[in-house]
C-alpha atoms as a PDB file:
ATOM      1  CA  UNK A   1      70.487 100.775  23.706  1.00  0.00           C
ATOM      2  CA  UNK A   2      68.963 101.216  20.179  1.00  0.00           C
ATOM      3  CA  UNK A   3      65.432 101.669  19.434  1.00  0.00           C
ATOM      4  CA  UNK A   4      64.187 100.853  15.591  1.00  0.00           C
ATOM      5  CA  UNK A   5      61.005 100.488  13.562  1.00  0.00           C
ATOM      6  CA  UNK A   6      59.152 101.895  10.669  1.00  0.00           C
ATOM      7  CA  UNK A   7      58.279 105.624  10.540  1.00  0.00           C
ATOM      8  CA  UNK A   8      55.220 106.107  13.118  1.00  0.00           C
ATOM      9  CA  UNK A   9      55.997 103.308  15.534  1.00  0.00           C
ATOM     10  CA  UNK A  10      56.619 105.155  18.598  1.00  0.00           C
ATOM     11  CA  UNK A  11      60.749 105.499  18.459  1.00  0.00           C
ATOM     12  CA  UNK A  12      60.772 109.908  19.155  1.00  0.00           C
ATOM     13  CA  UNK A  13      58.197 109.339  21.623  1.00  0.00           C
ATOM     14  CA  UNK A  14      60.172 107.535  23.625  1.00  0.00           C
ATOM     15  CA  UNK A  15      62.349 110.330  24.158  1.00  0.00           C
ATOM     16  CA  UNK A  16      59.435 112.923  24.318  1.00  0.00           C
ATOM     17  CA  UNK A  17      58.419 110.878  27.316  1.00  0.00           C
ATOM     18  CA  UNK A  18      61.977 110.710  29.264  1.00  0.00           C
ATOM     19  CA  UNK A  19      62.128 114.092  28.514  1.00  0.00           C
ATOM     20  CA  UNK A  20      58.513 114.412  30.318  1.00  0.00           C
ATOM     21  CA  UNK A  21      57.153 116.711  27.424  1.00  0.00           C
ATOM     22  CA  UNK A  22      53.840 114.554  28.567  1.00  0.00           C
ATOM     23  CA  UNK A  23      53.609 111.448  30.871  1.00  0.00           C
ATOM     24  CA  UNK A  24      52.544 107.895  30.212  1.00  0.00           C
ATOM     25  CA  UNK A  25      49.196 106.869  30.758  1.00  0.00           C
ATOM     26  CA  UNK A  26      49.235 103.711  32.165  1.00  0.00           C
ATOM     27  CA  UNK A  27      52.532 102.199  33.791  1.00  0.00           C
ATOM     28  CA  UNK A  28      55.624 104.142  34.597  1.00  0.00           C
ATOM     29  CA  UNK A  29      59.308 105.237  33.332  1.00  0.00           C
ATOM     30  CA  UNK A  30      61.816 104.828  36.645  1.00  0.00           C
ATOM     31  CA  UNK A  31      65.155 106.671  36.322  1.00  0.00           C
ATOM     32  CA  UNK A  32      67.436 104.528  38.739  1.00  0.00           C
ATOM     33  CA  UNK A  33      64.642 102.808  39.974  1.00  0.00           C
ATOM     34  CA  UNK A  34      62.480 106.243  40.460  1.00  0.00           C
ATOM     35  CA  UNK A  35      59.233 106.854  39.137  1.00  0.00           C
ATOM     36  CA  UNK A  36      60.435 110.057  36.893  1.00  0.00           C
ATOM     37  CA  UNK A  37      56.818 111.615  38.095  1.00  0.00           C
ATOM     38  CA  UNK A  38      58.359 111.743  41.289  1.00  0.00           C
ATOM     39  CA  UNK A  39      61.472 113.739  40.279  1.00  0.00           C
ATOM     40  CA  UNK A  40      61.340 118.058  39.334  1.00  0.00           C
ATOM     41  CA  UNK A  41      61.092 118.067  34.991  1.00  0.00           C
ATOM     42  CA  UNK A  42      64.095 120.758  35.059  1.00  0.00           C
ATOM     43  CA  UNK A  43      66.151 118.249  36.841  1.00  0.00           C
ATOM     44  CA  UNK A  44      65.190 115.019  34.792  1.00  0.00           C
ATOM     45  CA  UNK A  45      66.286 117.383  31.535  1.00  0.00           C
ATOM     46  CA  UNK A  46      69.327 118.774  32.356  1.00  0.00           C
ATOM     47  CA  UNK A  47      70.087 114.635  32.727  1.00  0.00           C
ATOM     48  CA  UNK A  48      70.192 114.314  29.498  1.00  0.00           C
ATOM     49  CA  UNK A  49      71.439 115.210  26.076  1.00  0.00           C
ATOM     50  CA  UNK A  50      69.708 115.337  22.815  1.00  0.00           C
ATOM     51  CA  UNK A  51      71.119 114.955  19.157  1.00  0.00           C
ATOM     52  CA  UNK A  52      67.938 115.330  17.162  1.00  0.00           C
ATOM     53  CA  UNK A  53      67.919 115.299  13.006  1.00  0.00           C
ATOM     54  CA  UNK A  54      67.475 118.780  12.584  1.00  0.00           C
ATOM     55  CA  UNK A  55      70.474 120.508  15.218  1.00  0.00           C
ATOM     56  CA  UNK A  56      69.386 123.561  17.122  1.00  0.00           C
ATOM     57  CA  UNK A  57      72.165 126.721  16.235  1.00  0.00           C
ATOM     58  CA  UNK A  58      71.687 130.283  16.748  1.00  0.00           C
ATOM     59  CA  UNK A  59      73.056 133.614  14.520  1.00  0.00           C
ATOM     60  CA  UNK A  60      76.305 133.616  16.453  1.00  0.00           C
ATOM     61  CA  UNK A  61      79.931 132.459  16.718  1.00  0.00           C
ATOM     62  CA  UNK A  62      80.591 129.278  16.516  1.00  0.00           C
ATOM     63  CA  UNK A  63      82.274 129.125  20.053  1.00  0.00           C
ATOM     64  CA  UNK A  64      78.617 130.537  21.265  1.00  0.00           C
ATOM     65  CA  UNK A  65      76.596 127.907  19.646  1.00  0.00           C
ATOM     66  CA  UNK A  66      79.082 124.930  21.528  1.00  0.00           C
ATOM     67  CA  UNK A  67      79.062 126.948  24.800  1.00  0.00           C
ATOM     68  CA  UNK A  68      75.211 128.173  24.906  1.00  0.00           C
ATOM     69  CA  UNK A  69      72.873 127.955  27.674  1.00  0.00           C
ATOM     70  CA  UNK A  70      76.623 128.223  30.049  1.00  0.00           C
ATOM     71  CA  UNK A  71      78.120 130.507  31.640  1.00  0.00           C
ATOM     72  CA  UNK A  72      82.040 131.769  31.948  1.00  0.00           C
ATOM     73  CA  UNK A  73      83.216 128.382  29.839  1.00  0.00           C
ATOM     74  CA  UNK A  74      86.879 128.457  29.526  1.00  0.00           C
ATOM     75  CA  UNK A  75      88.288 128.190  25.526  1.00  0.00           C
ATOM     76  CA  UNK A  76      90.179 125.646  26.207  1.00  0.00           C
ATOM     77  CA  UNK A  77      86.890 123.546  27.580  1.00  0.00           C
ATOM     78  CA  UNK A  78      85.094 124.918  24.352  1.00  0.00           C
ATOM     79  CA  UNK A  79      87.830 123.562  22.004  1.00  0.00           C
ATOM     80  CA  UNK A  80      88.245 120.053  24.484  1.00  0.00           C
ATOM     81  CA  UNK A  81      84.421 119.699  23.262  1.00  0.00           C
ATOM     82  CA  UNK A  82      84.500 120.213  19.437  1.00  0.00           C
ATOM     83  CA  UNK A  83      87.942 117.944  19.477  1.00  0.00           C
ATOM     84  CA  UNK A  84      85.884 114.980  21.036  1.00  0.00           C
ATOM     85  CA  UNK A  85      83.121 115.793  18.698  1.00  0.00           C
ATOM     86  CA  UNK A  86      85.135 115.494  15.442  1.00  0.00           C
ATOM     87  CA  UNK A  87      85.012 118.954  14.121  1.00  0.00           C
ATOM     88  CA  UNK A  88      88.136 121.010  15.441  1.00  0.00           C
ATOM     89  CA  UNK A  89      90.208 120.492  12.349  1.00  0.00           C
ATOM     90  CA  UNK A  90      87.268 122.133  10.415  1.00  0.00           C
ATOM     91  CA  UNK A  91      86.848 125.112  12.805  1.00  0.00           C
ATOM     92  CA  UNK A  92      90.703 125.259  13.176  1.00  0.00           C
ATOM     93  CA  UNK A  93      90.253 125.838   8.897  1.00  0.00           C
ATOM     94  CA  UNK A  94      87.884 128.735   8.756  1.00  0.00           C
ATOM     95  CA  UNK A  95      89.354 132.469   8.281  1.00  0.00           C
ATOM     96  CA  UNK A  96      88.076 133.368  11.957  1.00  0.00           C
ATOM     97  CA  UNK A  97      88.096 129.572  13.708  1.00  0.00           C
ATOM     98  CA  UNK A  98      85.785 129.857  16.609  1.00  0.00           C
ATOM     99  CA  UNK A  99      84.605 133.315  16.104  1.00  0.00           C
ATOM    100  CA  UNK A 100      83.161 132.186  13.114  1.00  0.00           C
ATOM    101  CA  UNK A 101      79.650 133.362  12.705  1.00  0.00           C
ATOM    102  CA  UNK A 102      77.079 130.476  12.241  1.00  0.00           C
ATOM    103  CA  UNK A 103      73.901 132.650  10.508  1.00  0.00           C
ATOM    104  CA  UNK A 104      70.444 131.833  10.997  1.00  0.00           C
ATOM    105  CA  UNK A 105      70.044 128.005  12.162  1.00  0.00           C
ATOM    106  CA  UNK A 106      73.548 127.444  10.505  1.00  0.00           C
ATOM    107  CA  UNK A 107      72.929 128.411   7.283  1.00  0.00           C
ATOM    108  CA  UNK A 108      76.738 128.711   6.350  1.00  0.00           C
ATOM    109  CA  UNK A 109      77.576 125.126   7.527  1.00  0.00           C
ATOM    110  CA  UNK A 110      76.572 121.593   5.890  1.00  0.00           C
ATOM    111  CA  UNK A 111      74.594 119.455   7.861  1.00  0.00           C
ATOM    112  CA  UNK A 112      77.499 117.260   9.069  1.00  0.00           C
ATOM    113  CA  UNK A 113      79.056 120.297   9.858  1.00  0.00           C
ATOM    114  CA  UNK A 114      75.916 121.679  12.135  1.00  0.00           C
ATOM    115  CA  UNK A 115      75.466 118.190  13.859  1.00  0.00           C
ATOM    116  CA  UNK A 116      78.780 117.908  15.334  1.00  0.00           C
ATOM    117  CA  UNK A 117      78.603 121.586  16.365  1.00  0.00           C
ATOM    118  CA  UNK A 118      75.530 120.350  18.336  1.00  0.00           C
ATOM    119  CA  UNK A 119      77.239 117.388  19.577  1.00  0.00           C
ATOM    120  CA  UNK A 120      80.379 119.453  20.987  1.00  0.00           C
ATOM    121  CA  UNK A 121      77.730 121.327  22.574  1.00  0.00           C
ATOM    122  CA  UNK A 122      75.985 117.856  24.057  1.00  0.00           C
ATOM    123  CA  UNK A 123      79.396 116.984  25.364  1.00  0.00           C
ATOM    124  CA  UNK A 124      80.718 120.264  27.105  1.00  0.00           C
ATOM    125  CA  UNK A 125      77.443 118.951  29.546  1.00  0.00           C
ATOM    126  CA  UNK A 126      78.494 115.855  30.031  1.00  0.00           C
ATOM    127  CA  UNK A 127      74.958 114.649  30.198  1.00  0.00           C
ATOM    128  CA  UNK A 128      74.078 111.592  32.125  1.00  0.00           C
ATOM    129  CA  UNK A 129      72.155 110.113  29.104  1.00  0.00           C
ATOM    130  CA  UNK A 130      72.651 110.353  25.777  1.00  0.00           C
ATOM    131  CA  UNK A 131      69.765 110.643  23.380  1.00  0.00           C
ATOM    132  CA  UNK A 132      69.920 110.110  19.317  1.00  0.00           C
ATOM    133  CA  UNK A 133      67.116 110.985  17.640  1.00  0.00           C
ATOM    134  CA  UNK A 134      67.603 110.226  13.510  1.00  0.00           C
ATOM    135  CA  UNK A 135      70.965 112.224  14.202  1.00  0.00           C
ATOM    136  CA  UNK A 136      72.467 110.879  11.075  1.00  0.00           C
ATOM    137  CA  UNK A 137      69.709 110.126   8.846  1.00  0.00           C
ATOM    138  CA  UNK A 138      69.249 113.565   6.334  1.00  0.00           C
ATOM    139  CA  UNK A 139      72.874 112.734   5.704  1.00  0.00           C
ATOM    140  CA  UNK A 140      74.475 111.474   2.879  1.00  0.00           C
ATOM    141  CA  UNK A 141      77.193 108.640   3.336  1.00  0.00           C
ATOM    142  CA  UNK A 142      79.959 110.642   4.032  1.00  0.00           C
ATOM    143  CA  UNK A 143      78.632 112.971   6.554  1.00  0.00           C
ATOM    144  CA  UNK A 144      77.193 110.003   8.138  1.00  0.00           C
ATOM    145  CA  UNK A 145      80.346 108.440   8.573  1.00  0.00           C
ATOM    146  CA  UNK A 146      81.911 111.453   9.868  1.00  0.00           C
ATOM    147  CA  UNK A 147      79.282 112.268  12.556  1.00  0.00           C
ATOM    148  CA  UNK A 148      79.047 108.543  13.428  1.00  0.00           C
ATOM    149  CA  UNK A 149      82.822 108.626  14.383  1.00  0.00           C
ATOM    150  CA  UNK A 150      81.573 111.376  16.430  1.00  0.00           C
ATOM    151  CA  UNK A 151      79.091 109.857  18.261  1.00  0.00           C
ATOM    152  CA  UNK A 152      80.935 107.120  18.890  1.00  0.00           C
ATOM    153  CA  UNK A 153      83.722 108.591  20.436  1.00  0.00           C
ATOM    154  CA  UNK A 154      80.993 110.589  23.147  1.00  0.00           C
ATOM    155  CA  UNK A 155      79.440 107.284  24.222  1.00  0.00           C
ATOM    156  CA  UNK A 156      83.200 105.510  24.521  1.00  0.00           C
ATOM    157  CA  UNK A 157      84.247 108.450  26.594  1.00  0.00           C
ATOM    158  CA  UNK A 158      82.077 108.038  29.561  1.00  0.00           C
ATOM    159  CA  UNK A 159      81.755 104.192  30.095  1.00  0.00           C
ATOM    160  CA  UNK A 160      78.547 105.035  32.560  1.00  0.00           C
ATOM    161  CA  UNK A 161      77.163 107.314  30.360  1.00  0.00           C
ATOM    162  CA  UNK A 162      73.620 105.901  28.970  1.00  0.00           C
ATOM    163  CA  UNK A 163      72.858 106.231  25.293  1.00  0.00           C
ATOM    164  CA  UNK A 164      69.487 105.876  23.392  1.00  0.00           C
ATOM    165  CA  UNK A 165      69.797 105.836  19.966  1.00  0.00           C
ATOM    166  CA  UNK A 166      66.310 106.187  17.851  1.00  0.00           C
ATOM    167  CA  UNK A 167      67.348 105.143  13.788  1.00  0.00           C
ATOM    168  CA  UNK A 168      65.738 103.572  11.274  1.00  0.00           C
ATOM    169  CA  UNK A 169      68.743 103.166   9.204  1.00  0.00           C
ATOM    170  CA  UNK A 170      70.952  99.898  10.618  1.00  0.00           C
ATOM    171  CA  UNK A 171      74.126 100.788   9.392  1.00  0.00           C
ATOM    172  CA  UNK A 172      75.476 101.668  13.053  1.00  0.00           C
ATOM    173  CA  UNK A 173      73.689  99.801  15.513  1.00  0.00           C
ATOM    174  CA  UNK A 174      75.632  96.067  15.316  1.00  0.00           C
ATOM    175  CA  UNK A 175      77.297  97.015  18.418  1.00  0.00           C
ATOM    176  CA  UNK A 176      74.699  98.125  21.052  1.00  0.00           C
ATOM    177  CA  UNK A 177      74.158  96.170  23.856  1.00  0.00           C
ATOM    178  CA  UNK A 178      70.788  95.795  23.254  1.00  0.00           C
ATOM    179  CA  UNK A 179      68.390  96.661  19.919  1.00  0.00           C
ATOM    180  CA  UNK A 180      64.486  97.201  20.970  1.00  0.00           C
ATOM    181  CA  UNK A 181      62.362  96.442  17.573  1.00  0.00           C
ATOM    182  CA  UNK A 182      59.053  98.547  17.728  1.00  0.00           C
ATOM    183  CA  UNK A 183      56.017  98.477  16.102  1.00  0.00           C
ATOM    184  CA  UNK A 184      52.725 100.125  16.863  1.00  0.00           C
ATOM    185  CA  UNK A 185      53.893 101.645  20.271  1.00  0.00           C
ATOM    186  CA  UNK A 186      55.085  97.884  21.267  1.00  0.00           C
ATOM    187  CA  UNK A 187      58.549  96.044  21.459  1.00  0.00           C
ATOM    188  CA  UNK A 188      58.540  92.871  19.272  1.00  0.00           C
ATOM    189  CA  UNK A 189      61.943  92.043  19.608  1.00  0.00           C
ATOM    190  CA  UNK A 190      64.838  92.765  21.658  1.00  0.00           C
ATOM    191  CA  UNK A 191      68.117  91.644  22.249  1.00  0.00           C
ATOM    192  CA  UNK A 192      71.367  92.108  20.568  1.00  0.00           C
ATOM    193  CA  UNK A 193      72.816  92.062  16.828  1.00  0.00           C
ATOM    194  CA  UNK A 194      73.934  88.818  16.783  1.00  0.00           C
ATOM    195  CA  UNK A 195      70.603  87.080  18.695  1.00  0.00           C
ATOM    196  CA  UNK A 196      68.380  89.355  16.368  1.00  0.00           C
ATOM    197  CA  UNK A 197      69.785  87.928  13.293  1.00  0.00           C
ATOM    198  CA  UNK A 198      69.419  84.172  14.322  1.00  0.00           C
ATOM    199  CA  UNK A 199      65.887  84.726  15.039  1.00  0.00           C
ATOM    200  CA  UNK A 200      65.182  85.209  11.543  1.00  0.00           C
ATOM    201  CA  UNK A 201      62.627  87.988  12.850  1.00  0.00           C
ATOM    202  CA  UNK A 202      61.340  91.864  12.475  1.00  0.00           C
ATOM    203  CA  UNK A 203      65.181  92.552  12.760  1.00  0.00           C
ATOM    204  CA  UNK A 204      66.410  90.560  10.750  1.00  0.00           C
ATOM    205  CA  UNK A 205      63.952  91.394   7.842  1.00  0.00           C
ATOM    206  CA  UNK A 206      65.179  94.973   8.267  1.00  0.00           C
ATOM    207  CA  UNK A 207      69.077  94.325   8.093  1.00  0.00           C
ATOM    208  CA  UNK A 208      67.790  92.056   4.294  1.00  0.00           C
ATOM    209  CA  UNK A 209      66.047  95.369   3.528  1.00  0.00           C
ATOM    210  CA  UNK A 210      68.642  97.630   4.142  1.00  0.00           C
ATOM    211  CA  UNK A 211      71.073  94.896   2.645  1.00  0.00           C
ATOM    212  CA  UNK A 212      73.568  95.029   5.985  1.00  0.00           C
ATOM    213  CA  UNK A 213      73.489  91.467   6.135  1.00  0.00           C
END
């Protein structure tokens, strides 16, 4: 599922809200048809996993960053992740590989480099759900591309795995089962690529914009 609009309509807070960071105030989000205000926060987190614009990495190695938050993770499970998540063959090219140290928020990697660190981390959890928030949109074409392969590859490799992807760039959504168009808090279209673009609507005034037609 993709979520789009222009900056302010509501996309992030979609996700603050599955993520219970504060609950709805009038009707209800049901996780497998249960009220989520039924189920423990800890538990409805650790459900998901979150690729956000600006990726989370700490002053350590890079193994540490993809394995943080577990516990006694094998190396090959460590390595397993950054394969799937595009960025081996870069680690595999550093003077230390893995040991690598990251610096403060990953101040010695580029920003393609730092998101798919983040997403090898996302995938060593094998979350239930996978959330996108503007995960490629700081980036210039090529990282884009490159992290986009990525993310690709995470939400092909579990076919039950959910993913929500937040964007308000177009130039990877064509294939998601189902686009949400928001504006003001409120869907005004949804569907998928190829019904959005008939209807001549919201959608399709975006792809014109972004010239993806």
């Amino acid at each position: 599922m993709m979520s789009t609009g222009k900056s302010g309509c509501g996309k992030s807070t979609i996700i603050q809200l599955l993520e219970r960071f504060y609950d709805v105030t009038s009707g209800g989000i049901f996780l497998d048809g249960i009220n989520i205000r039924k189920l423990n926060p800890q538990w409805v987190r650790s459900q998901f996993g979150l690729v956000s614009q600006e990726p989370i990495l700490f002053d350590l190695t890079i193994a540490e960053n993809i394995a943080y938050g577990l516990e006694n993770v094998p190396t090959e499970d460590i390595i397993n992740a950054a394969i799937r998540a595009n960025v081996h063959q870069f680690i595999e090219q550093l003077p230390q590989g893995y040991e690598t140290k990251v610096g403060f928020k990953g101040s010695f990697l580029s920003g393609g480099e730092k998101q798919r660190i983040a997403i090898a981390r996302i995938l060593l959890r094998r979350p239930k759900v996978l959330l996108l928030d503007e995960a490629t949109s700081a980036m210039d074409s090529q990282n884009e591309q490159v992290v986009q392969e990525a993310l690709e590859q995470a939400q092909r490799e579990d076919p039950n795995r959910t993913s929500l992807i937040i964007a308000h760039r177009l130039s990877t959504i064509r294939t998601c089962d189902l686009i949400c168009v928001l504006d003001r808090g409120h869907i005004v279209e949804s569907g998928n690529h190829v019904d959005l673009t008939q209807q001549r609507g919201a959608y399709y005034k975006m792809l014109a914009r972004d010239k993806l037609q």
